[in-house]
Protein backbone atom coordinates (compact mmCIF):
# COMPACT_ATOMS: atom_id res chain seq x y z
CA UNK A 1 0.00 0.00 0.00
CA UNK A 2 2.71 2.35 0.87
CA UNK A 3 3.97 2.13 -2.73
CA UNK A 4 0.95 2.70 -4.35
CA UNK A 5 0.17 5.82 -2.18
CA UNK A 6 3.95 7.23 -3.18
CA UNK A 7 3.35 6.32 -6.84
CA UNK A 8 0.29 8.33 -6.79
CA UNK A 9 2.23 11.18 -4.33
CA UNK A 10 4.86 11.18 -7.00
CA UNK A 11 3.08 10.79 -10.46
CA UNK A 12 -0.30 13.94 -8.94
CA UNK A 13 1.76 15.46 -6.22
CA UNK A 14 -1.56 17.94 -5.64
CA UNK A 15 -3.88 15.32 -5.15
CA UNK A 16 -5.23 14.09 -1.90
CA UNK A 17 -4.84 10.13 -2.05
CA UNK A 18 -5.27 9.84 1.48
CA UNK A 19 -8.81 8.19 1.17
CA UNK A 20 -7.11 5.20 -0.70
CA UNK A 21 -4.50 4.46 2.40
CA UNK A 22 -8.10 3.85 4.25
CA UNK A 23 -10.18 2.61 1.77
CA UNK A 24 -7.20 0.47 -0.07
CA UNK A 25 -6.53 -1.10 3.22
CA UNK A 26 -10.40 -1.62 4.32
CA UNK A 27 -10.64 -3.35 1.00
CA UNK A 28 -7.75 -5.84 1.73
CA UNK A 29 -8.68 -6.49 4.87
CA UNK A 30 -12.22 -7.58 3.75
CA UNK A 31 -11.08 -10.08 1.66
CA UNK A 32 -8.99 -11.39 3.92
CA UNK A 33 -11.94 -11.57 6.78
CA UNK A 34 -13.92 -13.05 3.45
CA UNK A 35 -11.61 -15.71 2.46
CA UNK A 36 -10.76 -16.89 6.41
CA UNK A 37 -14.41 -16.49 7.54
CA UNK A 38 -15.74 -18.55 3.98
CA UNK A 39 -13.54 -21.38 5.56
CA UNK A 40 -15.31 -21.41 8.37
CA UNK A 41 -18.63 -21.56 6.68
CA UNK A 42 -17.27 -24.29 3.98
CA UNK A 43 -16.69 -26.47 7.46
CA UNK A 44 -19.76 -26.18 8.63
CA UNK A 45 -21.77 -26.48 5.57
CA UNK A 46 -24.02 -23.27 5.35
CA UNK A 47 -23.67 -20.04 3.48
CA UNK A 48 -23.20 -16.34 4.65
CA UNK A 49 -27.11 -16.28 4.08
CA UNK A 50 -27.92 -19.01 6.03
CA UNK A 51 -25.86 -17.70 9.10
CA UNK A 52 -27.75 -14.91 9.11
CA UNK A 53 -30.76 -16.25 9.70
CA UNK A 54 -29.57 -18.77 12.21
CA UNK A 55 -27.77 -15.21 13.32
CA UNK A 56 -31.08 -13.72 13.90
CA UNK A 57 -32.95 -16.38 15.21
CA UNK A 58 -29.98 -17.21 18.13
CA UNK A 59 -29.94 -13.73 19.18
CA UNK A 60 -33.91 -13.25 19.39
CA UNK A 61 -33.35 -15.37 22.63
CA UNK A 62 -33.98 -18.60 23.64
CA UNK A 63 -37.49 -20.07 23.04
CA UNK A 64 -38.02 -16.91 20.96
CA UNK A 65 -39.45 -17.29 17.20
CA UNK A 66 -39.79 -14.68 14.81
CA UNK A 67 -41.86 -14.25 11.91
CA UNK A 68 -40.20 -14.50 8.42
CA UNK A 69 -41.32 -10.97 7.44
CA UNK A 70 -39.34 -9.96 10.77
CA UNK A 71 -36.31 -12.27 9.59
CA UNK A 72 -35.85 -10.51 6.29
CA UNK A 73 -35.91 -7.40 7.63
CA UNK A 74 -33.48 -8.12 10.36
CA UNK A 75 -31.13 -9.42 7.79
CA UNK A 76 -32.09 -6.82 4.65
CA UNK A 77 -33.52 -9.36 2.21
CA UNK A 78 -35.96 -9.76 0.17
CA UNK A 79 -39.47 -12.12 0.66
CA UNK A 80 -38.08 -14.33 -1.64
CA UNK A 81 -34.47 -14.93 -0.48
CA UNK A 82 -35.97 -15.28 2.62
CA UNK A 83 -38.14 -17.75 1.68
CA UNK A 84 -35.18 -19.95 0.10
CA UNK A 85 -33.12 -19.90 3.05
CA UNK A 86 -36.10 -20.49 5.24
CA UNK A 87 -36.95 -23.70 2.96
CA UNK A 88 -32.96 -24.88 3.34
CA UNK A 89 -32.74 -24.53 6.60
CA UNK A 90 -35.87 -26.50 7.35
CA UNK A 91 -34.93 -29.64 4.98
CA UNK A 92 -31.67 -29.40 7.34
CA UNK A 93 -33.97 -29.22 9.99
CA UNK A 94 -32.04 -26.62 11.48
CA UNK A 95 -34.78 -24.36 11.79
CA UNK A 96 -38.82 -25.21 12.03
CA UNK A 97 -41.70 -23.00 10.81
CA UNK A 98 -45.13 -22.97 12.87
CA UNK A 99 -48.27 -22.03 12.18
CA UNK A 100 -49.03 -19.32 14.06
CA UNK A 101 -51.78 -19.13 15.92
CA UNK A 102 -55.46 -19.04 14.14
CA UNK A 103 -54.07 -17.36 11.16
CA UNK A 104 -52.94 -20.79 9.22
CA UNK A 105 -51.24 -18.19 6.60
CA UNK A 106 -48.86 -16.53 8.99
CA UNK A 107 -45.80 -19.37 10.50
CA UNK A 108 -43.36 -18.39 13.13
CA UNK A 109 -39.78 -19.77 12.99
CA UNK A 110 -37.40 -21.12 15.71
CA UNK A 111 -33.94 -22.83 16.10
CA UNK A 112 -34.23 -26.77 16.56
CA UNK A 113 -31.72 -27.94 19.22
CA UNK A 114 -29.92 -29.03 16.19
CA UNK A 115 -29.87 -25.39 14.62
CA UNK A 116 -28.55 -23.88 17.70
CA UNK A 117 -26.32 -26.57 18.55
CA UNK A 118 -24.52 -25.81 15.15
CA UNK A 119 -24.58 -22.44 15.02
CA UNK A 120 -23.46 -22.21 18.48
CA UNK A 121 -20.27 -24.18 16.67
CA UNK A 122 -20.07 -21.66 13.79
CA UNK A 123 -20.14 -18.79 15.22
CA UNK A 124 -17.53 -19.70 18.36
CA UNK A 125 -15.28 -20.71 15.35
CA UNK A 126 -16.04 -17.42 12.91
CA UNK A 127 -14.79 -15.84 16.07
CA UNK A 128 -12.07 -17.31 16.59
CA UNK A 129 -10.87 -16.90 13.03
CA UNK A 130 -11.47 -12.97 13.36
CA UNK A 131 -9.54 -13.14 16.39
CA UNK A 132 -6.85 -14.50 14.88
CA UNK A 133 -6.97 -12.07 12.08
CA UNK A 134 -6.78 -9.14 15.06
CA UNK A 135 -3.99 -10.87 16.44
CA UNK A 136 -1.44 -8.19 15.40
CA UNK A 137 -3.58 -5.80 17.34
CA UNK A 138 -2.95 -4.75 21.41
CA UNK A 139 -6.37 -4.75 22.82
CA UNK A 140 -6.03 -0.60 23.07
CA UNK A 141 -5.67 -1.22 19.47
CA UNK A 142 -8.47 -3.17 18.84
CA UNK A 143 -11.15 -0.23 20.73
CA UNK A 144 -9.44 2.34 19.14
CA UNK A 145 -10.13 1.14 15.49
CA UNK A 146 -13.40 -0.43 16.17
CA UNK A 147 -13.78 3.48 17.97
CA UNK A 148 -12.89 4.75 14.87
CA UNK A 149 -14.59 2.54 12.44
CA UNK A 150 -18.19 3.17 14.46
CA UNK A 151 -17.57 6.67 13.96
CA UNK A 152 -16.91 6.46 10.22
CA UNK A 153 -19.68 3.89 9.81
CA UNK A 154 -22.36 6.38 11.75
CA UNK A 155 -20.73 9.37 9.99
CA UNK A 156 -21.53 7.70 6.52
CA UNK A 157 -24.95 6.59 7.72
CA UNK A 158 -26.03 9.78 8.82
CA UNK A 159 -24.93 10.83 5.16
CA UNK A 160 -26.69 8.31 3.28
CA UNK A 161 -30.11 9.23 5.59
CA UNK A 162 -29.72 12.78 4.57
CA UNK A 163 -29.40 12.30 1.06
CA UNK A 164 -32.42 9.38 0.77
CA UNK A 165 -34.44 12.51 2.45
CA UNK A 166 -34.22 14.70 -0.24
């Protein structure tokens, strides 16, 4: 990174190519998370997609089940997708759908022991993978960036809000 950044110092010398000793690096360090973390899921047979609806579901609480049109928007998918990882999840039987209540239209979906027990699995070993991946980090380090990184993410948020107003 440090060479491109002088390359591009050298070649515009007025130019501000700060953003890409940020950006450049958040970039790399995605696809390193991507690569490490698509291990992970490879091992344990599910997809990014499918985590995040086990995700969603393990986090509701225990006992808890959630509707599919709350699912979808908890994970920012569509009706359809959701529907697709709802249906491969259930022939896993990783999850179950419910009817819910009177309304025979309207299901409600919760973890089987089976669906927590290997997401519970999944997840301990996503984290540990990211761990590793922070390993070159002091823990000062860590809050610092992650301090940093909220305050970009909010700052860009707030940005995107404003502009979706107009």
């Amino acid at each position: 990174m440090a060479a491109i950044l002088e390359g591009w110092r050298a070649e515009r010398p007025g130019l501000d190519v700060s953003p890409v000793a940020i950006f450049g690096r958040i970039e790399r360090i995605e696809r390193h998370q991507a690569a490490a973390v698509r291990e992970v899921w490879r091992g344990h047979q599910i997809d990014p997609g499918e985590y995040s609806v086990l995700a969603a579901l393990r986090r509701s609480g225990p006992g808890r089940q959630l509707t599919p049109t709350e699912l979808y928007r908890s994970v920012l998918v569509t009706s359809a997708t959701m529907t697709e990882r709802l249906d491969r999840l259930e022939k896993r039987k990783l999850i179950r759908r419910r009817p819910a209540g009177r309304d025979r239209r309207s299901v409600l979906v919760e973890l089987t022991q089976a669906g927590r027990a290997a997401f519970d699995q999944a997840q301990a070993d996503h984290l540990a993978v990211e761990a590793a991946l922070l390993s070159g980090l002091t823990p000062g380090d860590r809050s610092a960036l992650a301090g940093l990184l909220a305050k970009l993410a909010a700052s860009l948020e707030q940005e995107q809000d404003t502009t979706e107003g107009v």
